[in-house]
Protein backbone atom coordinates (compact mmCIF):
# COMPACT_ATOMS: atom_id res chain seq x y z
CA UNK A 1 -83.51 -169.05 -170.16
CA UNK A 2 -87.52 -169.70 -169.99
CA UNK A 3 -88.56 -167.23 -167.08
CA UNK A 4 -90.45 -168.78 -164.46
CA UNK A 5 -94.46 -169.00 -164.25
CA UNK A 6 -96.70 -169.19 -162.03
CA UNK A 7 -97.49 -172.62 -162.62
CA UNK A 8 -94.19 -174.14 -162.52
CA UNK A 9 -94.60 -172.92 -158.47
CA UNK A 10 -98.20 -174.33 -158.80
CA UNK A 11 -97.06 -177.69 -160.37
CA UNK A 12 -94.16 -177.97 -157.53
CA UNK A 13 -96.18 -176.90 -154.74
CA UNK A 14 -99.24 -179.46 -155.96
CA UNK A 15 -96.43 -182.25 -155.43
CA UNK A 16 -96.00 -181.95 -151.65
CA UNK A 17 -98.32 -183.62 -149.28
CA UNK A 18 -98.80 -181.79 -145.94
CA UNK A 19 -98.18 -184.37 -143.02
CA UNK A 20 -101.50 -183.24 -140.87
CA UNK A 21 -103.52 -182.20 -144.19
CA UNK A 22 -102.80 -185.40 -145.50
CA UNK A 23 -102.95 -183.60 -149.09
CA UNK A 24 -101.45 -180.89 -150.90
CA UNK A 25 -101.64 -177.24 -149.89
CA UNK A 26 -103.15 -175.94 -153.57
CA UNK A 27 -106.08 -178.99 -152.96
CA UNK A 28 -106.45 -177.74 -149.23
CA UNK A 29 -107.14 -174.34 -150.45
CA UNK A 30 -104.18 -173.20 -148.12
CA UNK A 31 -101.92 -171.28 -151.08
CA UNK A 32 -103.62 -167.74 -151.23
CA UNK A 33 -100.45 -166.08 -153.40
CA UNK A 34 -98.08 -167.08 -155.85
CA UNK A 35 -96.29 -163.91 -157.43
CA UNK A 36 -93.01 -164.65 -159.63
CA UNK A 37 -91.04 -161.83 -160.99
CA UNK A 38 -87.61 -162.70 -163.12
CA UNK A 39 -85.82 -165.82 -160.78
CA UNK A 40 -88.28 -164.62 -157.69
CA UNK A 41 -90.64 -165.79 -156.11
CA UNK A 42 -93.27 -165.16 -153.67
CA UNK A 43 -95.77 -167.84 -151.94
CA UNK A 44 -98.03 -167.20 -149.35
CA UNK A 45 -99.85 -169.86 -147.36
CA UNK A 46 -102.91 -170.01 -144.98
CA UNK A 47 -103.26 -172.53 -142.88
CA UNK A 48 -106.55 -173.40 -141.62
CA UNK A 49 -105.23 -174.49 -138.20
CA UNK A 50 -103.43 -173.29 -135.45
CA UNK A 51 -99.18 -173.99 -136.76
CA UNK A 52 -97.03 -172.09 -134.80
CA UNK A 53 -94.38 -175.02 -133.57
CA UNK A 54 -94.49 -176.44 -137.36
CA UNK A 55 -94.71 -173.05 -139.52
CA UNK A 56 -90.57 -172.59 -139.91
CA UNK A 57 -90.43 -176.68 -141.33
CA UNK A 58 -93.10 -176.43 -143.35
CA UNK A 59 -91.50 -172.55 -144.95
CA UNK A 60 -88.25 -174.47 -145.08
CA UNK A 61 -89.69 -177.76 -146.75
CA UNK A 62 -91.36 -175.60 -149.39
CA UNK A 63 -88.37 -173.32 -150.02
CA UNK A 64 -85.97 -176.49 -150.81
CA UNK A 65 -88.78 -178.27 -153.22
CA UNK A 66 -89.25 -174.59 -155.34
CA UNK A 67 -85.32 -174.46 -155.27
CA UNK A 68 -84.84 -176.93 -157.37
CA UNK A 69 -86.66 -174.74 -160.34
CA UNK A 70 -84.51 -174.34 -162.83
CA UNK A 71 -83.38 -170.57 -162.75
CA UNK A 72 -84.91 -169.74 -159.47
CA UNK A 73 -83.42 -166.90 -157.60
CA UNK A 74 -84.67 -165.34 -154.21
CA UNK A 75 -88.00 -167.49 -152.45
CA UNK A 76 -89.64 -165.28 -150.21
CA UNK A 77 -92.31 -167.67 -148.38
CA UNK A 78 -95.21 -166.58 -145.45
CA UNK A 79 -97.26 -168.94 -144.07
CA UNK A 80 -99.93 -167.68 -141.39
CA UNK A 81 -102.73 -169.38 -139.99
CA UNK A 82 -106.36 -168.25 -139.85
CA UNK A 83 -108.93 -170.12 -137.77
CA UNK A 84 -113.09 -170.13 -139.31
CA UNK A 85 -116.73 -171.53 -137.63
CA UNK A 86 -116.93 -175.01 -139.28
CA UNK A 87 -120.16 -176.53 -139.52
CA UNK A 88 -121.85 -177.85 -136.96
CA UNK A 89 -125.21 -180.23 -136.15
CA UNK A 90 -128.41 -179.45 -138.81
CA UNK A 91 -130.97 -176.82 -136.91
CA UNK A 92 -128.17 -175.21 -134.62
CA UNK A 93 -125.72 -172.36 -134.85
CA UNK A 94 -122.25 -171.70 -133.39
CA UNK A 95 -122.09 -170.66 -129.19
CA UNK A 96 -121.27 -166.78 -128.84
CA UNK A 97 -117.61 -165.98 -129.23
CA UNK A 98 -117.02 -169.55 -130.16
CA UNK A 99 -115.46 -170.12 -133.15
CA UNK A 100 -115.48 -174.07 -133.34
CA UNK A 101 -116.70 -176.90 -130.59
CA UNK A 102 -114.63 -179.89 -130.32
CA UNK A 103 -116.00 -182.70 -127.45
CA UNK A 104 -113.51 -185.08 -126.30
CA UNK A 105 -114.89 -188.44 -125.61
CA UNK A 106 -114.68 -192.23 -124.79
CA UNK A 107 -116.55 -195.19 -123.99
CA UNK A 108 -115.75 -195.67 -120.42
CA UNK A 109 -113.52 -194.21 -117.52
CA UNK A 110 -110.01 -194.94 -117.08
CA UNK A 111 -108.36 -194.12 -119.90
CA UNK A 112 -106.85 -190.80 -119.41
CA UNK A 113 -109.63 -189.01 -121.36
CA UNK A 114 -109.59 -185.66 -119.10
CA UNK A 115 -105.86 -185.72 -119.13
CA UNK A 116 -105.76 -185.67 -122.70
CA UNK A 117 -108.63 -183.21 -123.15
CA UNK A 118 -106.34 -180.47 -121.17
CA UNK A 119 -103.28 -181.10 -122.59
CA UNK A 120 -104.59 -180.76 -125.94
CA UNK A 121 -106.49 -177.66 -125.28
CA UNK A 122 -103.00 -176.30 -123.78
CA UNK A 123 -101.19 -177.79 -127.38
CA UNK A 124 -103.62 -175.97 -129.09
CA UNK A 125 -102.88 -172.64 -127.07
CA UNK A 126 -99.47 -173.38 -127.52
CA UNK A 127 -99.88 -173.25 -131.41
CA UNK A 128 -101.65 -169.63 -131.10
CA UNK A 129 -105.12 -170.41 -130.97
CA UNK A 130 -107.72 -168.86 -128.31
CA UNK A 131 -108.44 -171.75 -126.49
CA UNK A 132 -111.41 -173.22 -123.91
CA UNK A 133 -111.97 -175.85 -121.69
CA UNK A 134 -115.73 -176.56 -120.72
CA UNK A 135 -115.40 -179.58 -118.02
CA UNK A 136 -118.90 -181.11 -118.26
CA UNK A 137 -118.35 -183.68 -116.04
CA UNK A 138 -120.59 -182.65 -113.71
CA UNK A 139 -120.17 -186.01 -111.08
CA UNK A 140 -116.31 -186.18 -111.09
CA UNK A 141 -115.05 -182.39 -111.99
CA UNK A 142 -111.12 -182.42 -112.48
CA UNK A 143 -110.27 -179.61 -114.61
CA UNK A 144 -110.35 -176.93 -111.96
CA UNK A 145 -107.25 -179.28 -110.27
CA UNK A 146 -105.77 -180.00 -113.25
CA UNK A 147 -105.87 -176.43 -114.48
CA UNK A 148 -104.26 -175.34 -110.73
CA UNK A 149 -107.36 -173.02 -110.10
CA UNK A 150 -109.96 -172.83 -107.35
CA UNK A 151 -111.15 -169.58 -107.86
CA UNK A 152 -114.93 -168.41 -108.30
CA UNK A 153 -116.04 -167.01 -111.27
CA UNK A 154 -117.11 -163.54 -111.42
CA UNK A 155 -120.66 -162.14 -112.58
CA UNK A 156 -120.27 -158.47 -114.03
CA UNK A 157 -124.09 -158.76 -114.72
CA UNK A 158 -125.78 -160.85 -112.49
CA UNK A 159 -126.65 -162.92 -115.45
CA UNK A 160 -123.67 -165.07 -116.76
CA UNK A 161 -120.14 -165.73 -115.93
CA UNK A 162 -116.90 -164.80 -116.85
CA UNK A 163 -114.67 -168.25 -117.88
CA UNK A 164 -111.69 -168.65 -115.31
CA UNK A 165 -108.23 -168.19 -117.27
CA UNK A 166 -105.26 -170.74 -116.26
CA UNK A 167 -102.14 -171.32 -117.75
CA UNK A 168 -103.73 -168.72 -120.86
CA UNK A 169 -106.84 -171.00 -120.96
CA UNK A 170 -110.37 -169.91 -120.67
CA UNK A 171 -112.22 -172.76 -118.57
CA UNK A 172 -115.79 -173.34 -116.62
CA UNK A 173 -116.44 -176.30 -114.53
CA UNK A 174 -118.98 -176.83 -111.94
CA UNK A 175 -116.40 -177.85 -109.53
CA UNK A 176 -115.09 -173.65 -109.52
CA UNK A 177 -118.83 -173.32 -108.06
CA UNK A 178 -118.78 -175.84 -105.10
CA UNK A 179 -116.52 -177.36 -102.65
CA UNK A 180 -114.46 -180.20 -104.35
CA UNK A 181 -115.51 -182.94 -101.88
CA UNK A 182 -119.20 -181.75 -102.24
CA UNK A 183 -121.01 -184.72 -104.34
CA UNK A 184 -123.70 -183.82 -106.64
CA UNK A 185 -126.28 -185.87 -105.84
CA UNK A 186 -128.53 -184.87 -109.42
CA UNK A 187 -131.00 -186.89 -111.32
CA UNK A 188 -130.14 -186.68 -114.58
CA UNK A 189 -132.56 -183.86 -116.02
CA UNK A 190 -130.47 -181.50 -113.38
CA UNK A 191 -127.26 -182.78 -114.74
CA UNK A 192 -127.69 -181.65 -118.62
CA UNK A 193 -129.38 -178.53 -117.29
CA UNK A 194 -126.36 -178.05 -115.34
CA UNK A 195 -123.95 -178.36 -118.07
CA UNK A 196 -126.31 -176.12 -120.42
CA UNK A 197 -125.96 -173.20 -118.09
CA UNK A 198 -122.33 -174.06 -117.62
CA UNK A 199 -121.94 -173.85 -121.38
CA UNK A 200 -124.51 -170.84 -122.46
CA UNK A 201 -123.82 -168.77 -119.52
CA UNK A 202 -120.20 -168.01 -119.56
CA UNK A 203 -119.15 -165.14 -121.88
CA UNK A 204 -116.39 -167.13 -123.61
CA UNK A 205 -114.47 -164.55 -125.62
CA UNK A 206 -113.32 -164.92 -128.57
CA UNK A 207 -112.40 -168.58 -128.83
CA UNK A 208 -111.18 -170.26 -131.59
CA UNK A 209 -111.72 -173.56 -130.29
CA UNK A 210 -113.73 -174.86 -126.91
CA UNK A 211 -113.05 -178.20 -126.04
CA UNK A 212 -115.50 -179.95 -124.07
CA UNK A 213 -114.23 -182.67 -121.52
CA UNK A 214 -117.41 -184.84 -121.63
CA UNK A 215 -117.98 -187.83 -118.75
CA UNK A 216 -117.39 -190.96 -119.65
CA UNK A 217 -119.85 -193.26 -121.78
CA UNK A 218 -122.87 -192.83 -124.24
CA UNK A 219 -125.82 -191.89 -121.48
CA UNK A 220 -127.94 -188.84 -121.20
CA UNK A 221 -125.12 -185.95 -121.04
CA UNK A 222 -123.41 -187.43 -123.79
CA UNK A 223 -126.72 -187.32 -125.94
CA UNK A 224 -128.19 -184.19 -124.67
CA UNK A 225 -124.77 -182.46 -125.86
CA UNK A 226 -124.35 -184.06 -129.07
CA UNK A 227 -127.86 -182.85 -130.01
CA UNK A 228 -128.20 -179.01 -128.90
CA UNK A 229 -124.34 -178.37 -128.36
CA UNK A 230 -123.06 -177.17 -131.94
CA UNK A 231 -119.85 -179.20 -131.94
CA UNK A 232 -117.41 -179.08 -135.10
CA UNK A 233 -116.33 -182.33 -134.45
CA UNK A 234 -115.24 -185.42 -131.93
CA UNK A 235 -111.97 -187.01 -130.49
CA UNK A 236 -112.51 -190.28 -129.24
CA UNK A 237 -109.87 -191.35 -126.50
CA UNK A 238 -109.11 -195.37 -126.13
CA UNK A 239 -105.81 -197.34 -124.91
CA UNK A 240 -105.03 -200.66 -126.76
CA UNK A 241 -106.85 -203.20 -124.18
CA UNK A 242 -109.85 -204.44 -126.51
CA UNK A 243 -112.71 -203.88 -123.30
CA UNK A 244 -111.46 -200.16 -123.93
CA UNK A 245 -111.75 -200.20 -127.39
CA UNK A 246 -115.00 -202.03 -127.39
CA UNK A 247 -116.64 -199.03 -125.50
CA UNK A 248 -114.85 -196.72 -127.46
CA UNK A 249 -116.59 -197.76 -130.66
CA UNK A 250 -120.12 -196.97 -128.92
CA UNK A 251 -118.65 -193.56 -128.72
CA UNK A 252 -118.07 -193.04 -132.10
CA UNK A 253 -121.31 -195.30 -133.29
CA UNK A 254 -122.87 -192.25 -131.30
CA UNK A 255 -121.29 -189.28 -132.72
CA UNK A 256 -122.11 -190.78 -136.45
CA UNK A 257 -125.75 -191.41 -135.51
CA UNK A 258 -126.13 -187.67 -134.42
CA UNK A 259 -124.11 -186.20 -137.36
CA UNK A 260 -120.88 -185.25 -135.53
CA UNK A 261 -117.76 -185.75 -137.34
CA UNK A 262 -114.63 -187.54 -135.67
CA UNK A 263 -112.12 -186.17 -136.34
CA UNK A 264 -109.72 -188.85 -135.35
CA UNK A 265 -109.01 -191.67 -132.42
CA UNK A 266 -106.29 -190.96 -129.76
CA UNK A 267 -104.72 -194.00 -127.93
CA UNK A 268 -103.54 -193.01 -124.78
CA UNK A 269 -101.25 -195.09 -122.42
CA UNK A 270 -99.79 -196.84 -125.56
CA UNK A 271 -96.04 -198.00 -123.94
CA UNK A 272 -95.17 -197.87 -120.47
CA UNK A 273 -92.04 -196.08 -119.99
CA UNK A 274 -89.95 -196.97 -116.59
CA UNK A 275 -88.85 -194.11 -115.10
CA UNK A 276 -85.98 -196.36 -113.18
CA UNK A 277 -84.58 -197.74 -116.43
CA UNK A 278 -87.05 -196.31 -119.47
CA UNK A 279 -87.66 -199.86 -120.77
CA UNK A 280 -90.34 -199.67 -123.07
CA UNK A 281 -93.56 -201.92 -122.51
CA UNK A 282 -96.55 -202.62 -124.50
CA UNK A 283 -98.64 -203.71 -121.14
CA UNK A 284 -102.14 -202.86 -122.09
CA UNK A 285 -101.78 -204.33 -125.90
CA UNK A 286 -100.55 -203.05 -129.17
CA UNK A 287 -102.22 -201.11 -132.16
CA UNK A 288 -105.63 -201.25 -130.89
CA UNK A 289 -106.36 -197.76 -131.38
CA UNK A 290 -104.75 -197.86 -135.23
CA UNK A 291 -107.30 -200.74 -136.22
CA UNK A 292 -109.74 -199.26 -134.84
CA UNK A 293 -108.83 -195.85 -137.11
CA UNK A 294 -108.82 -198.41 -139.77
CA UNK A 295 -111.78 -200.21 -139.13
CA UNK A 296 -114.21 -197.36 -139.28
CA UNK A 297 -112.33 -194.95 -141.95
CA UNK A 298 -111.43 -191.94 -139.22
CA UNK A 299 -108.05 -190.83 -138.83
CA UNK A 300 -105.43 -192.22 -136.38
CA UNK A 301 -104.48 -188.91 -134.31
CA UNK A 302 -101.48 -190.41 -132.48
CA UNK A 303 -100.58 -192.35 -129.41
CA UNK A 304 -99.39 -191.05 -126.13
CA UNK A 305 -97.66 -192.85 -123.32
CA UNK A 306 -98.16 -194.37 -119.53
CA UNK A 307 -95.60 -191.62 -118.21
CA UNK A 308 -95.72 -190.92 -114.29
CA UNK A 309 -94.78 -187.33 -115.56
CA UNK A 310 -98.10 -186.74 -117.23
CA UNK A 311 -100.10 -188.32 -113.81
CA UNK A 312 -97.58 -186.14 -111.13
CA UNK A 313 -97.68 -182.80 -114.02
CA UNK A 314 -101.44 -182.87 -114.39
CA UNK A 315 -102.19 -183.78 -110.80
CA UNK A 316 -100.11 -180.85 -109.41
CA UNK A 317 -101.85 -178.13 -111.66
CA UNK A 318 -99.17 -177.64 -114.48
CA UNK A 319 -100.23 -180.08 -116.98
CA UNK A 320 -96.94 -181.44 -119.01
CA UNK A 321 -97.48 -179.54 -122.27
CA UNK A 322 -96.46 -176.21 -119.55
CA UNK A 323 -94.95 -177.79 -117.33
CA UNK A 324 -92.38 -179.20 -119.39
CA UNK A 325 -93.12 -177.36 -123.10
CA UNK A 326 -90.36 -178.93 -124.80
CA UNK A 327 -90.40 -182.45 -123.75
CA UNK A 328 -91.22 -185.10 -126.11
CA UNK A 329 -94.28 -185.62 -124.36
CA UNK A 330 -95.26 -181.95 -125.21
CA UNK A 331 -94.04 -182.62 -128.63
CA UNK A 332 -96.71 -185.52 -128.94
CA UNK A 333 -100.34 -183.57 -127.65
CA UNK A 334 -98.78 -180.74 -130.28
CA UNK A 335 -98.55 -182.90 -133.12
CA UNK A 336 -102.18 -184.67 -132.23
CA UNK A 337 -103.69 -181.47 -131.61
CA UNK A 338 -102.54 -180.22 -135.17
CA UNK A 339 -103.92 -182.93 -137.13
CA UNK A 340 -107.20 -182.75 -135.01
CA UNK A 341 -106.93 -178.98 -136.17
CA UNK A 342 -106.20 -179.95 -139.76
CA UNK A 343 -108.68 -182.30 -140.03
CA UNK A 344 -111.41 -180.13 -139.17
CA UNK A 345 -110.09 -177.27 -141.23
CA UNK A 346 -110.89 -179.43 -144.22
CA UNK A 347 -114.84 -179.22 -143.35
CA UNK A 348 -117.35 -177.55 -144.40
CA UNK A 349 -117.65 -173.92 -143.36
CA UNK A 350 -120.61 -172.47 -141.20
CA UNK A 351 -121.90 -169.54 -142.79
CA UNK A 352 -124.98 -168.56 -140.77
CA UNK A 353 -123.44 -166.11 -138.81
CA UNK A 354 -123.16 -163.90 -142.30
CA UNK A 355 -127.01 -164.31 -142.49
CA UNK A 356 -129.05 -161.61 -140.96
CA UNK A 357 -131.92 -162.61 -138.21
CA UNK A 358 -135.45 -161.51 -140.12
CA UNK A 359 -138.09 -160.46 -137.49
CA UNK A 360 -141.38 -159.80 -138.62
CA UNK A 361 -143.51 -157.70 -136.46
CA UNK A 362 -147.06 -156.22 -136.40
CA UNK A 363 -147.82 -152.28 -137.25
């Protein structure tokens, strides 16, 4: 009997494509190990993105495909995931105890772009990441509500703030500094001031990914962030109706014209599902957000539906990814936030933070 080799597991492992890679895991870089010894063998796998509600398939997917070796005994298979600084915008370097920015945006208002924006932060938690939220809406803050907090942050050193946690997430918003019927009556110079301090002065610690909630549209805030923000990369948030989709594409015109990447369209409020009878209804249009994905060459993320859960969940301060973990709804912001994760994992990775700061002084 020939003994097994190494790259009989290579061969078999190079003929799976990962669902959120979209490749296989020896392209992706993701197989760090292959050891085989008589009829054994040993794999280990690193993901590049947060995996922990998909880590036992993808073990048991791999485990049946090298079974079917000829003469294979014992499979012993780890997979682990391990979160790096992507790269970012030309001229700027990754925020303090951030590992990767990710802004969540779209065109116009309406379209369930802050709901989305914590519920995937919470999926990504929920896959074993160290997760923020930076609201930088700094007109209409809704985080703090969403998250179920209203404290104050704390100053240890009169100079920045420490991030309020909810529900495991760190989060900043300007409406945990003011009363939440207090309108901010700011020009717009104030407004991306605002949202600079908001981002630069809290010590975020340790986060593998901050997600930024940006307002809606392509004006000032938007532009200000896209070009002295380093962010990793873009979700762009639509539902089907074309008027929504038509904005949405500014969105992502403007995140390719400053170098961001996008890492993918979601399309929320794709089906309305009664809650008397749970018909199933298309009433804002079909498949918009797919040709859109199509159109312009960026991945498809997923679609989520017009549930009154998500609206009464996120309203009352438990968002549905904790309030009901797992719910099919749940299941749906986990699998979009993976392939978000996955997508950016296949970037580029930042290396100036191995690069030492030369000063040259005077004697």
């Amino acid at each position: 009997m020939t003994a097994l080799s190494r790259a009989d597991v290579e061969s078999t492992l190079k003929g799976y494509v990962d669902s959120y890679l979209e490749k296989d895991l020896v392209s992706a870089k993701c197989v760090k190990a292959i050891r085989t010894e008589g009829g054994r063998i040993e794999v280990e796998v690193e993901l590049g993105f947060p995996a922990a509600g998909y880590r036992d398939a993808l073990s048991a997917t791999l485990r049946d495909r090298l079974a079917a070796l000829p003469g294979v005994g014992e499979i012993a298979i780890r997979v682990e995931s391990k979160v790096i600084s992507h790269e970012v915008q030309k001229g700027l370097k990754p925020l303090p105890g951030v590992k990767n920015v990710i802004a969540v945006a779209s065109g116009k208002g309406g379209v369930g772009k802050s709901t989305t924006a914590v519920n995937l932060a919470l999926a990504l938690s929920a896959e074993g990441a160290n997760v923020g939220l930076l609201d930088a809406d700094i007109y209409g803050p809704s985080q703090p509500r969403m998250l179920g907090a209203s404290e104050r942050p704390e100053s240890r050193d009169g100079k920045s703030m420490e991030p309020i946690v909810s529900h495991g997430l760190q989060s900043m918003s300007i409406g945990y500094l003011i009363e939440e019927e207090t309108p901010m009556v700011w020009r717009g110079p104030m407004v991306t001031q605002a949202l600079e301090q908001l981002l630069r002065d809290t010590r975020w610690q340790d986060l593998d990914y901050l997600i930024i909630d940006l307002p809606p549209g392509t004006g000032d805030t938007q532009l200000t962030l896209a070009q002295k923000v380093p962010v990793s990369g873009a979700i762009i948030v639509t539902t089907p109706q074309d008027i929504a989709l038509l904005d949405a594409r500014r969105g992502l015109k403007m995140f390719e014209k400053v170098e961001v990447p996008v890492l993918g369209i979601v399309e929320n409020m794709s089906i309305h599902i009664c809650s008397n009878c749970g018909h199933e209804e298309h009433i804002f249009g079909e498949g918009g957000g797919q040709r859109m994905a199509a159109q312009y060459n960026v991945p498809f993320l997923g679609s989520l539906p017009l549930d009154i859960r998500i609206r009464e969940e996120t309203d009352g301060g438990r968002p549905t990814v904790v309030a009901e973990p797992d719910s099919r709804i749940a299941g749906l912001y986990r699998d979009i936030a993976r392939r978000a994760s996955a997508r950016l994992s296949l970037q580029a990775k930042n290396y100036s933070h191995k690069f030492p700061n030369i000063v040259i002084q005077n004697t």
